[in-house]
C-alpha atoms as a PDB file:
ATOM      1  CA  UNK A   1      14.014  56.233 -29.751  1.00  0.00           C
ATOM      2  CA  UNK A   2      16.099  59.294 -30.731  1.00  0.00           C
ATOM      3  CA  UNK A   3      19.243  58.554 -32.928  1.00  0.00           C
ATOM      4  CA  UNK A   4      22.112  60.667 -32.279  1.00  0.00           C
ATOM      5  CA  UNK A   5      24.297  60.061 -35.181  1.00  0.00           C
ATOM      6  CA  UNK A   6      26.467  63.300 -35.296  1.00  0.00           C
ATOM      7  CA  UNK A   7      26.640  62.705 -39.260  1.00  0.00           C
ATOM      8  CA  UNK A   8      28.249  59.027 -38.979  1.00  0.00           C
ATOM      9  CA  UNK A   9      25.158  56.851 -39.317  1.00  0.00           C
ATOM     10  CA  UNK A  10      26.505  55.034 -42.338  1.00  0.00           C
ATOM     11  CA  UNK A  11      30.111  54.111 -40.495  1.00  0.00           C
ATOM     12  CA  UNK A  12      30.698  51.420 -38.311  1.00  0.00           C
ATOM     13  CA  UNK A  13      31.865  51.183 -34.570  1.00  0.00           C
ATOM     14  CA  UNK A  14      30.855  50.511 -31.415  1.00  0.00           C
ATOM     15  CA  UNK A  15      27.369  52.347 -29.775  1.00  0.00           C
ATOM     16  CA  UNK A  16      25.483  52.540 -26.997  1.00  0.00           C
ATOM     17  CA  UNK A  17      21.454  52.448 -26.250  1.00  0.00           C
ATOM     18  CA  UNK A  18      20.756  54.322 -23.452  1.00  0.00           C
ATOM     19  CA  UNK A  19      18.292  54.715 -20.824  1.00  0.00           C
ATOM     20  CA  UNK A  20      17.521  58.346 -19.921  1.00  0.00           C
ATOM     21  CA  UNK A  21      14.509  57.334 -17.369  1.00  0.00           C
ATOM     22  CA  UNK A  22      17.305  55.302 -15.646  1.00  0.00           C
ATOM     23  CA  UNK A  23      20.403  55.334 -16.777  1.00  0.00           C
ATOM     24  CA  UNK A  24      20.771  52.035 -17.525  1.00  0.00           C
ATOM     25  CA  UNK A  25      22.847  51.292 -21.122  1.00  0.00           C
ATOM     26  CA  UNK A  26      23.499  48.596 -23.676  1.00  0.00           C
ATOM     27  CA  UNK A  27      26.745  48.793 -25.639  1.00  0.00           C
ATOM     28  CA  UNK A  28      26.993  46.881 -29.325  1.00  0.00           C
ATOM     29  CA  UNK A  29      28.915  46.930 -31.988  1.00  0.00           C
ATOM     30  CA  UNK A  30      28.072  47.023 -36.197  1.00  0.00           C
ATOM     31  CA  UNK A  31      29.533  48.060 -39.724  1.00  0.00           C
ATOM     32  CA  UNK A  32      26.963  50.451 -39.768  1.00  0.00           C
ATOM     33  CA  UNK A  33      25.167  52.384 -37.047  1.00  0.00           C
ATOM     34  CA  UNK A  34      21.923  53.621 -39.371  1.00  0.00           C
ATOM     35  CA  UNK A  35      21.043  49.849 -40.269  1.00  0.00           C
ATOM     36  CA  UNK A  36      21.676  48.270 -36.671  1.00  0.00           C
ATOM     37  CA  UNK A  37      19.393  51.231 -34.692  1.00  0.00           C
ATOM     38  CA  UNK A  38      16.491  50.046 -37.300  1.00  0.00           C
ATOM     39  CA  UNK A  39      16.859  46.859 -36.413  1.00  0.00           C
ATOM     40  CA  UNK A  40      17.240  47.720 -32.759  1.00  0.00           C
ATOM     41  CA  UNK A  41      14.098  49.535 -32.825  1.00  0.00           C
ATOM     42  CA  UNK A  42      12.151  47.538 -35.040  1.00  0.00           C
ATOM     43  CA  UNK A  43      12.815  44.354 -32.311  1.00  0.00           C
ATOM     44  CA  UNK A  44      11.664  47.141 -29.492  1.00  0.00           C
ATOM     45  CA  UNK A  45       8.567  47.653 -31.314  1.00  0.00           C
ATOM     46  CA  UNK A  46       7.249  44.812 -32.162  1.00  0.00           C
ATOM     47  CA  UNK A  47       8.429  43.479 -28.747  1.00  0.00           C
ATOM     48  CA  UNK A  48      11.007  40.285 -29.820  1.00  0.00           C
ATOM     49  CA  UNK A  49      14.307  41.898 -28.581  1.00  0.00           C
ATOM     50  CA  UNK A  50      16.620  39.284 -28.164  1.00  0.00           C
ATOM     51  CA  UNK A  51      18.159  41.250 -24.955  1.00  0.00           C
ATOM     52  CA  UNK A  52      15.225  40.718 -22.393  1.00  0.00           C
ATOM     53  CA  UNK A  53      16.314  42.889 -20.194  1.00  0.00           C
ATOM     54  CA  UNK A  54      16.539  45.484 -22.278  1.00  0.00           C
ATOM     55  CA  UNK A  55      12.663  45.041 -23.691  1.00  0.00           C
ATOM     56  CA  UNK A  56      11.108  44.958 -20.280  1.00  0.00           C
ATOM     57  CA  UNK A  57      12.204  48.379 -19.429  1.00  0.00           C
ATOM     58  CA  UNK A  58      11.110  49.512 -22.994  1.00  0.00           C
ATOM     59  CA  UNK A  59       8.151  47.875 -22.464  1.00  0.00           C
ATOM     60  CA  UNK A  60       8.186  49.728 -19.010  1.00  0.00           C
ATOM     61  CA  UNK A  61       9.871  53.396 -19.875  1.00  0.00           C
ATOM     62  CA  UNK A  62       8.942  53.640 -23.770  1.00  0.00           C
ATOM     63  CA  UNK A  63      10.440  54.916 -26.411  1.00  0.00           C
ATOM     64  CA  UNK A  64      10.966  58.422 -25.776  1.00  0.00           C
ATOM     65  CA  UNK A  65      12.898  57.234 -23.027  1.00  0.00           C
ATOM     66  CA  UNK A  66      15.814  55.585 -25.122  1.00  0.00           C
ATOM     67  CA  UNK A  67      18.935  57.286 -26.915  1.00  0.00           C
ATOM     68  CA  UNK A  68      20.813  55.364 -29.419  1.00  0.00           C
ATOM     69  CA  UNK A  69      24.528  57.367 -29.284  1.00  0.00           C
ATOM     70  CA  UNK A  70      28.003  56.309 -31.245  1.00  0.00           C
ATOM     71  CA  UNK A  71      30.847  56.087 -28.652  1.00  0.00           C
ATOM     72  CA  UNK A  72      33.616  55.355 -31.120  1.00  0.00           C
ATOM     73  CA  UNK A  73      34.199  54.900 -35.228  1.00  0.00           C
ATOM     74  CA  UNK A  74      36.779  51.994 -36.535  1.00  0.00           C
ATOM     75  CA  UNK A  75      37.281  53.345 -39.938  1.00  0.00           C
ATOM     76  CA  UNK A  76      36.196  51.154 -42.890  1.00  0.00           C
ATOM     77  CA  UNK A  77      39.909  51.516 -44.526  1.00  0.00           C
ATOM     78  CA  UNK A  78      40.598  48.123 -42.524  1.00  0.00           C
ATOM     79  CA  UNK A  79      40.257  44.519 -43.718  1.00  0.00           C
ATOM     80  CA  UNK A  80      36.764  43.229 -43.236  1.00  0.00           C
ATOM     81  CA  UNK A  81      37.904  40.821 -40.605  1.00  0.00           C
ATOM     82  CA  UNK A  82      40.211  43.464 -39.057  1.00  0.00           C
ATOM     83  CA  UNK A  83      37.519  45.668 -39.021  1.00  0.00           C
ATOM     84  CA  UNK A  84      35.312  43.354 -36.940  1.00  0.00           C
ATOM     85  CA  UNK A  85      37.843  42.262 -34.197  1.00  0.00           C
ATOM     86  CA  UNK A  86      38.216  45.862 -34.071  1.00  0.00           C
ATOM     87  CA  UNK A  87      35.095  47.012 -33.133  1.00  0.00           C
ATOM     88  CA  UNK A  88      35.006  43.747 -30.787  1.00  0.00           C
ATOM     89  CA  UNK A  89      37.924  44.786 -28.660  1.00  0.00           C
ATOM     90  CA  UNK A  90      36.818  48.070 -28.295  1.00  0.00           C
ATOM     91  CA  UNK A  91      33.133  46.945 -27.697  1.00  0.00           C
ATOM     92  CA  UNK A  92      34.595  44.221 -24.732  1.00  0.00           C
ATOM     93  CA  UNK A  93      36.654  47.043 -23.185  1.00  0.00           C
ATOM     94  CA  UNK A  94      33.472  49.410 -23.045  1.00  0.00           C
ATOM     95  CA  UNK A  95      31.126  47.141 -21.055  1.00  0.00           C
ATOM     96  CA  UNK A  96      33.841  45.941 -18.836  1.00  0.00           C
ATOM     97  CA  UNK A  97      34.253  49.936 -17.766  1.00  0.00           C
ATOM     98  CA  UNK A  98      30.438  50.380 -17.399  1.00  0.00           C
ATOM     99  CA  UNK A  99      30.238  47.474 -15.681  1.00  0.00           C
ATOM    100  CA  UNK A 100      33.061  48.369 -13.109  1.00  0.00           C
ATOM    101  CA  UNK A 101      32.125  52.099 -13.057  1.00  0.00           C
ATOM    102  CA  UNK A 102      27.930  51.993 -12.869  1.00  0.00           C
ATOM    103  CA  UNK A 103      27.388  48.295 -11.488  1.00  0.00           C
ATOM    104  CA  UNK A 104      26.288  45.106 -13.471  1.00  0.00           C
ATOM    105  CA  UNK A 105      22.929  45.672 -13.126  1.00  0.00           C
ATOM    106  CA  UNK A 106      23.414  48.926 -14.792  1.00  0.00           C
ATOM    107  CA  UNK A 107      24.459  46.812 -17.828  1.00  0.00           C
ATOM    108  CA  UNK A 108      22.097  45.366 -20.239  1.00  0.00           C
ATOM    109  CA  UNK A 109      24.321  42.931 -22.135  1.00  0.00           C
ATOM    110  CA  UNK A 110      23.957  39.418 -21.309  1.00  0.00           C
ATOM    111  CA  UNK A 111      27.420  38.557 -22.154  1.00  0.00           C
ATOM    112  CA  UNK A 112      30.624  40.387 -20.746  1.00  0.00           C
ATOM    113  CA  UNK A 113      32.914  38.794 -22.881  1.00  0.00           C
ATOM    114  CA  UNK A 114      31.510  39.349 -26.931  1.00  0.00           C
ATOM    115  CA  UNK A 115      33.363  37.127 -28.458  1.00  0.00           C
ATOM    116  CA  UNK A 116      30.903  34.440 -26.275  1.00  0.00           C
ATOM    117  CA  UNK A 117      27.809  34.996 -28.513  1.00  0.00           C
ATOM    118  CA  UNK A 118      29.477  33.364 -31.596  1.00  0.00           C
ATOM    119  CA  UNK A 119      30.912  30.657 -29.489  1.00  0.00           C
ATOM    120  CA  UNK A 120      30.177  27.405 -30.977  1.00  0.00           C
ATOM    121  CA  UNK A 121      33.138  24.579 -29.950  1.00  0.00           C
ATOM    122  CA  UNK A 122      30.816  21.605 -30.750  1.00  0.00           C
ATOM    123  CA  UNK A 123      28.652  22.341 -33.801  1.00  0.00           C
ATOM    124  CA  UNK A 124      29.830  19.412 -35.880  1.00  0.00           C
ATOM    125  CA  UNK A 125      29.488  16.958 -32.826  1.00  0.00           C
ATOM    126  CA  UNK A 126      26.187  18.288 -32.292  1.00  0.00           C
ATOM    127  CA  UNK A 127      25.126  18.269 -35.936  1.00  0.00           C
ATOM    128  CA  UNK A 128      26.622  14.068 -35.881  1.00  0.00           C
ATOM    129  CA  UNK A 129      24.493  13.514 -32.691  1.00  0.00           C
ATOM    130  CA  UNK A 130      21.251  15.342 -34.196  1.00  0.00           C
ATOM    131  CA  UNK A 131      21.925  13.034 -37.399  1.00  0.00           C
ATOM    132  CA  UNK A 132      22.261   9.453 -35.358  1.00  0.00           C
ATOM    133  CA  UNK A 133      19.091  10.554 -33.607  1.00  0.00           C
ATOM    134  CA  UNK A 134      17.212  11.125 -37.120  1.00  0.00           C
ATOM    135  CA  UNK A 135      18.640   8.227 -38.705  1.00  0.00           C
ATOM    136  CA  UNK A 136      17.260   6.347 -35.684  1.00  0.00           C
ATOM    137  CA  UNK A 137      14.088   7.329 -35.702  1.00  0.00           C
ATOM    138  CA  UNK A 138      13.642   6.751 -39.695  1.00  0.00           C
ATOM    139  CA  UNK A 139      14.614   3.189 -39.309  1.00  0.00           C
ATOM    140  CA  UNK A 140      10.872   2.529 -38.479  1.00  0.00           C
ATOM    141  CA  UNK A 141       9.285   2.039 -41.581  1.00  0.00           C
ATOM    142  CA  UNK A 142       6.175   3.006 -40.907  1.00  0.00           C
ATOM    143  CA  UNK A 143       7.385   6.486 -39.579  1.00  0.00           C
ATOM    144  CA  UNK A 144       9.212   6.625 -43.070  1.00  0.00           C
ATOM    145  CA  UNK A 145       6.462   5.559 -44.821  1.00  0.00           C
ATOM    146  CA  UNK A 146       4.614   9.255 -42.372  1.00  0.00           C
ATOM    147  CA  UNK A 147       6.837  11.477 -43.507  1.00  0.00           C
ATOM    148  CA  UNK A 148       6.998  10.313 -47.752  1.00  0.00           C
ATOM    149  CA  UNK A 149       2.687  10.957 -47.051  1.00  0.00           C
ATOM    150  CA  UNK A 150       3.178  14.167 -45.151  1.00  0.00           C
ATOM    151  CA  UNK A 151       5.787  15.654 -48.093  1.00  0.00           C
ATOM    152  CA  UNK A 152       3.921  14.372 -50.934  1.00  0.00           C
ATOM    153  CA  UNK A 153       0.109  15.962 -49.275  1.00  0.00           C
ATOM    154  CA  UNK A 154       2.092  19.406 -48.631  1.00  0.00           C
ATOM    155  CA  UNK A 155       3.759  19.216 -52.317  1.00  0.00           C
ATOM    156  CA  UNK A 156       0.086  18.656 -53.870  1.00  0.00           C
ATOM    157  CA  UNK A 157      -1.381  21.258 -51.626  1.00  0.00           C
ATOM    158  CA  UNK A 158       1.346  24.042 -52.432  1.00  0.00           C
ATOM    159  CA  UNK A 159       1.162  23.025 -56.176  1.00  0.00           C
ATOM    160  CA  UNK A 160      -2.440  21.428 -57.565  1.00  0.00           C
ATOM    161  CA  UNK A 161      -4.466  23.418 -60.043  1.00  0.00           C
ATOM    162  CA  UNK A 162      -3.013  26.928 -58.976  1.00  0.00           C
ATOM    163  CA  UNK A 163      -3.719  29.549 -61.293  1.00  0.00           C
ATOM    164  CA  UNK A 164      -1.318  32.623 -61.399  1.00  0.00           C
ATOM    165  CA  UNK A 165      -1.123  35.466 -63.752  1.00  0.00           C
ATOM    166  CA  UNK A 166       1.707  38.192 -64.799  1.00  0.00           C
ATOM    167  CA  UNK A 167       0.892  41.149 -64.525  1.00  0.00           C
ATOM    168  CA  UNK A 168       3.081  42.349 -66.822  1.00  0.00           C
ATOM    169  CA  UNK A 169       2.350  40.537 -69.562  1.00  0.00           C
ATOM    170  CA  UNK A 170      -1.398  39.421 -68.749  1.00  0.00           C
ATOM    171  CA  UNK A 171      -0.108  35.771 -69.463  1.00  0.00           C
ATOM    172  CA  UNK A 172      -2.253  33.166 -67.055  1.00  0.00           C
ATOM    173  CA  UNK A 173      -1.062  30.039 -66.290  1.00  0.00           C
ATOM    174  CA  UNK A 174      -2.367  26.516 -64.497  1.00  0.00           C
ATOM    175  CA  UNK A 175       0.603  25.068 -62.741  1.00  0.00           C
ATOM    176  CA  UNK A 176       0.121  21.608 -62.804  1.00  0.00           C
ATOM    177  CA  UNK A 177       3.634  20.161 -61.494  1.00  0.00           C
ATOM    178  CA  UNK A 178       5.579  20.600 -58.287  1.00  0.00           C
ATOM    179  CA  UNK A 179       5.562  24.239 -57.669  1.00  0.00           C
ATOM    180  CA  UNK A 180       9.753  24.169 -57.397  1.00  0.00           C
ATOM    181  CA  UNK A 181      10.002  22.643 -60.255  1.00  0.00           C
ATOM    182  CA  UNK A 182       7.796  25.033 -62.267  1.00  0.00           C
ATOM    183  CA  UNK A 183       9.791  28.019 -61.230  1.00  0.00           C
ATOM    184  CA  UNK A 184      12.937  26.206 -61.903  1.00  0.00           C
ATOM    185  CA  UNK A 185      12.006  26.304 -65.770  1.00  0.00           C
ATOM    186  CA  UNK A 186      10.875  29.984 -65.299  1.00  0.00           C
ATOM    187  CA  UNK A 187      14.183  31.253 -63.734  1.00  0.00           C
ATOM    188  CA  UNK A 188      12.303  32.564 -60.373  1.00  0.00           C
ATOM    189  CA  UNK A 189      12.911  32.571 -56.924  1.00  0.00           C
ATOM    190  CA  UNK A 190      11.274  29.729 -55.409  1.00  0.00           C
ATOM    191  CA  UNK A 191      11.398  30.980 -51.710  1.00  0.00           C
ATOM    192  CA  UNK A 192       9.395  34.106 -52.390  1.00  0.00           C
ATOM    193  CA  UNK A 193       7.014  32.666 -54.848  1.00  0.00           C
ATOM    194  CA  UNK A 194       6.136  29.613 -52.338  1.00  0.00           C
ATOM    195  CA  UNK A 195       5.459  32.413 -49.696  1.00  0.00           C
ATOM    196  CA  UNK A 196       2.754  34.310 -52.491  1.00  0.00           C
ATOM    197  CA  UNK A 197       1.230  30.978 -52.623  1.00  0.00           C
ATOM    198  CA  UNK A 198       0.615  30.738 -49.427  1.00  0.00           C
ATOM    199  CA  UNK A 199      -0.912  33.876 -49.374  1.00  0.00           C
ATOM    200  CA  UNK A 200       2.061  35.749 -47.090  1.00  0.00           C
ATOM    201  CA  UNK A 201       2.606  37.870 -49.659  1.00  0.00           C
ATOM    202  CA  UNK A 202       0.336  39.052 -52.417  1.00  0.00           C
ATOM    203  CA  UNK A 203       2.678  39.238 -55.359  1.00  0.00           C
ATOM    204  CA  UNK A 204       6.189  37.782 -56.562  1.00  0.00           C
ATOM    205  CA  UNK A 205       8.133  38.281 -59.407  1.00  0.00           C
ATOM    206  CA  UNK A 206       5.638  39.856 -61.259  1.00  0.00           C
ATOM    207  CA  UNK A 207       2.689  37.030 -60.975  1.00  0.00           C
ATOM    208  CA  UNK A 208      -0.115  37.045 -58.584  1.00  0.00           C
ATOM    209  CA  UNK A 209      -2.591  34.012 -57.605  1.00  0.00           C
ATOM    210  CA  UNK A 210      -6.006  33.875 -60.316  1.00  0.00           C
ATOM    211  CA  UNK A 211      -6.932  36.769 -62.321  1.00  0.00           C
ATOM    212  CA  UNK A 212      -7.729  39.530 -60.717  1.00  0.00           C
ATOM    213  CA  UNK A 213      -4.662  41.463 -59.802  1.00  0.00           C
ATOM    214  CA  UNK A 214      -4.707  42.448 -55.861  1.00  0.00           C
ATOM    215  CA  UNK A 215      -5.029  45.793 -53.938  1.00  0.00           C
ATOM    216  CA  UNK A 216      -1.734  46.899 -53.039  1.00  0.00           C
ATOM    217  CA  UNK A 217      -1.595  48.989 -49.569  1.00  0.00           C
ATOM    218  CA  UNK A 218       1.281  51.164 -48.484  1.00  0.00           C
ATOM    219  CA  UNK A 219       3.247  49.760 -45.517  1.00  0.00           C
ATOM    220  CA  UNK A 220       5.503  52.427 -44.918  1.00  0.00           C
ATOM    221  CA  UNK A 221       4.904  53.909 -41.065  1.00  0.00           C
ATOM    222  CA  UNK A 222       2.777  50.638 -40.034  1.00  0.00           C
ATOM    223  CA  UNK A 223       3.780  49.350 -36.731  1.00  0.00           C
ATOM    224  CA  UNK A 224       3.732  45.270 -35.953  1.00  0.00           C
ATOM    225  CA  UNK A 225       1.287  44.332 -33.082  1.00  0.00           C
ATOM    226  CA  UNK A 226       3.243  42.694 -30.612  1.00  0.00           C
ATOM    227  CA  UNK A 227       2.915  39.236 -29.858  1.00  0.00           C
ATOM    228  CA  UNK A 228       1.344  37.423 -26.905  1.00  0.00           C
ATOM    229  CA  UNK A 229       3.198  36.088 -24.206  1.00  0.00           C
ATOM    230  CA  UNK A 230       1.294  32.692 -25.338  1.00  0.00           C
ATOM    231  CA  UNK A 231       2.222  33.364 -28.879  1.00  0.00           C
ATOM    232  CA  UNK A 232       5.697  33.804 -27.685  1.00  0.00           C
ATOM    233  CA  UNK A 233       5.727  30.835 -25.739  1.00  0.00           C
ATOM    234  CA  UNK A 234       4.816  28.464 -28.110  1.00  0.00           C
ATOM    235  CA  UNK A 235       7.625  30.090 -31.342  1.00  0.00           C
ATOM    236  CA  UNK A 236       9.605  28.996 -28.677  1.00  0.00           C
ATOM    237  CA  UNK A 237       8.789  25.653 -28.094  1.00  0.00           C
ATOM    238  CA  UNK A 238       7.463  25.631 -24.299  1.00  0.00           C
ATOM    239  CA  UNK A 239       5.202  22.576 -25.456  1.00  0.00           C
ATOM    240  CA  UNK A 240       8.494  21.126 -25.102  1.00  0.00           C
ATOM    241  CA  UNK A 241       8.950  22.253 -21.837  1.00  0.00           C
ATOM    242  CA  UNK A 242       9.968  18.526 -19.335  1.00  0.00           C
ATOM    243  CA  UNK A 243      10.870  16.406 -22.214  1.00  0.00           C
ATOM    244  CA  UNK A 244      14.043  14.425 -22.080  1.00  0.00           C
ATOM    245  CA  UNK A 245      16.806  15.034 -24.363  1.00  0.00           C
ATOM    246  CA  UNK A 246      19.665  13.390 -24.284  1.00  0.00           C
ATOM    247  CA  UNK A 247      23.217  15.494 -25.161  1.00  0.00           C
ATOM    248  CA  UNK A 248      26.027  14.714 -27.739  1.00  0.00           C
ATOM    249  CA  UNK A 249      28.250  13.821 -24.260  1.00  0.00           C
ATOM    250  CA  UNK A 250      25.647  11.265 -23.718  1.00  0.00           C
ATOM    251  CA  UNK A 251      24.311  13.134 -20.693  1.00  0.00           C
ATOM    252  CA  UNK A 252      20.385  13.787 -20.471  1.00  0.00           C
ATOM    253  CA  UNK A 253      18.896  16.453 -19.080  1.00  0.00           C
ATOM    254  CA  UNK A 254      15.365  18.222 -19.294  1.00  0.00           C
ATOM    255  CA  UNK A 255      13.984  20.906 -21.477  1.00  0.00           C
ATOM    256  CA  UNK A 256      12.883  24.079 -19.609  1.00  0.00           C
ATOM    257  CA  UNK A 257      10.340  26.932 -20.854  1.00  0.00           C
ATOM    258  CA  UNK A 258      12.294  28.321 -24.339  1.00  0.00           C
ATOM    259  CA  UNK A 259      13.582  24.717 -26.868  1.00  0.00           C
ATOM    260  CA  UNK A 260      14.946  27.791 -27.995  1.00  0.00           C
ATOM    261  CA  UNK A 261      17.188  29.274 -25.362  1.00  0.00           C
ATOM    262  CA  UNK A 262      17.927  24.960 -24.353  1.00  0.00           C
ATOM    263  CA  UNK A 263      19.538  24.595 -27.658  1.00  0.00           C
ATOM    264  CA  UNK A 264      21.197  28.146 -27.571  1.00  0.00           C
ATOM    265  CA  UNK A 265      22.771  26.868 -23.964  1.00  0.00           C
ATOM    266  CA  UNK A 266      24.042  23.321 -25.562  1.00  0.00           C
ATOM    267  CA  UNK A 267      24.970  24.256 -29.139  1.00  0.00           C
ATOM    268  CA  UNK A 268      22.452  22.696 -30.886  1.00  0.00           C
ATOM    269  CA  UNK A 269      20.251  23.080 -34.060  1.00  0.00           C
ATOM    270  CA  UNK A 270      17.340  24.604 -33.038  1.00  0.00           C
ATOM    271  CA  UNK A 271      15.553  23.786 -36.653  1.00  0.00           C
ATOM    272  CA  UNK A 272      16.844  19.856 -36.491  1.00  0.00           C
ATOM    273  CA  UNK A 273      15.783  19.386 -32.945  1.00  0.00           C
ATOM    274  CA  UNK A 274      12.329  20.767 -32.857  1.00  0.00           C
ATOM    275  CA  UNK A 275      11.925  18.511 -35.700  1.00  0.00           C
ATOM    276  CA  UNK A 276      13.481  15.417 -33.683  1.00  0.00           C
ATOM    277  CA  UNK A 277      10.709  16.551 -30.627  1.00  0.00           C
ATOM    278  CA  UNK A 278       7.834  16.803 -32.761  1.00  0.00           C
ATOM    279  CA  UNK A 279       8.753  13.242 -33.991  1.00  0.00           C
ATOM    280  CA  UNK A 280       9.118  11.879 -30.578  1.00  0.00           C
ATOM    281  CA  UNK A 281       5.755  13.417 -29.181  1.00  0.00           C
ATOM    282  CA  UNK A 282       3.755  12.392 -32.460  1.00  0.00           C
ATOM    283  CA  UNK A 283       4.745   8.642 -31.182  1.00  0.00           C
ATOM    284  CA  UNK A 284       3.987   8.729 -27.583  1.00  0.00           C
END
């Protein structure tokens, strides 16, 4: 994907990411045009674009086909929040034009109006339903009793007899507690020293797991294999797919291919309710 930055790729404003093989386009907006084309092309690549649309005809046309181009700067001298509705306005005004002047299907943007994507009106109804639903559920003691076994086996597993050295200082060390609570009294970052222990990553904060201190490889240049459409499927939760769910409104309806995209539709919390769906289909 060429980058046609014209010596502004560190301001903000609104962009387009054109298609040369067809002239199709997709208009966004960001604070800063350099970090939002990596991401852009980074989600091309490794083939999890959240516009669809967009990724087939990558998938289709490739790269060399694609031009990311600024359409207009909002200077940064504006309040954050300014700033933002700013760049919004002038994004919403954009794709209603392309969309009147080149057709809708010219447009890649799912959303004509913007300001829909961060529209959330019933996030703390849905967050009180998701909660009576849990609460329900835990009542059965023996469910209760599941989960205390489950969290104490995954505890023990992330944390028994694990060995981990510093390389800096060549100190080794046997954790024998809970694995947050050992880097609690060592002042380091729990999140990416739970991910070194489970071998996603081969160093953090300076320790590695046992003695020998790994092979390091460069990354720089490497290029993610893109998933499978069955891998795909089931991050999203198509196992899911005809199960019952009943709505904060108290209207039920059924899950289709993506839990993702169902709780995306109906405001919902896609961690809390994948959780609530494993629950259910562990007991039936």
């Amino acid at each position: 994907m060429k980058f046609i930055y014209q010596g502004k790729s560190s301001k903000g404003g609104v962009y387009r990411i054109l298609n040369t093989s067809n002239g199709r386009q997709y208009i966004g907006s960001t604070h800063r045009f350099k970090t939002r084309w990596t991401a852009h092309q980074k989600d091309l690549t490794n083939g999890n674009h959240h516009c669809k649309f967009l990724q087939r005809d990558f998938d289709k046309c490739g790269t060399d086909s694609f031009i990311f181009e600024i359409i207009e700067v909002v200077e940064i001298l504006l309040e954050k929040k300014e700033a933002k509705e700013k760049r919004y306005d002038i994004e919403d005004a954009t794709i209603k034009k392309a969309v009147e002047i080149f057709g809708r299907e010219e447009v890649y943007n799912s959303y004509l109006d913007v300001r829909r994507r961060e529209y959330k009106p019933n996030v703390i109804e849905s967050r009180k339903h998701m909660s009576t639903l849990m609460t329900e559920l835990y009542k059965d003691p023996e469910r209760l009793k599941q989960a205390s076994d489950f969290s104490k086996k995954r505890w023990e597993g992330h944390s028994a007899n694990i060995t981990v050295t510093n390389k800096n200082t060549g100190e080794s060390v046997l954790i024998d507690k809970p694995l947050k609570t050992w880097c609690k009294e060592r002042n380091i970052d729990y999140r990416a020293f739970h991910l070194m222990v489970r071998g996603k990553t081969k160093s953090s904060s300076g320790w590695f797991l046992g003695h020998a201190e790994p092979v390091y490889t460069s990354q720089k240049g490497q290029i993610r294999k893109p998933l499978s459409k069955e891998h795909r499927a089931k991050i999203a939760g198509s196992k899911y797919k005809g199960t019952a769910f009943v709505l904060p409104c108290g209207k039920e309806v059924v899950i289709g291919e993506s839990v993702k995209d169902f709780c995306r539709e109906h405001n919902l919390s896609y961690s809390t309710t994948t959780k609530y769906l494993k629950l259910i289909a562990s007991s039936t």
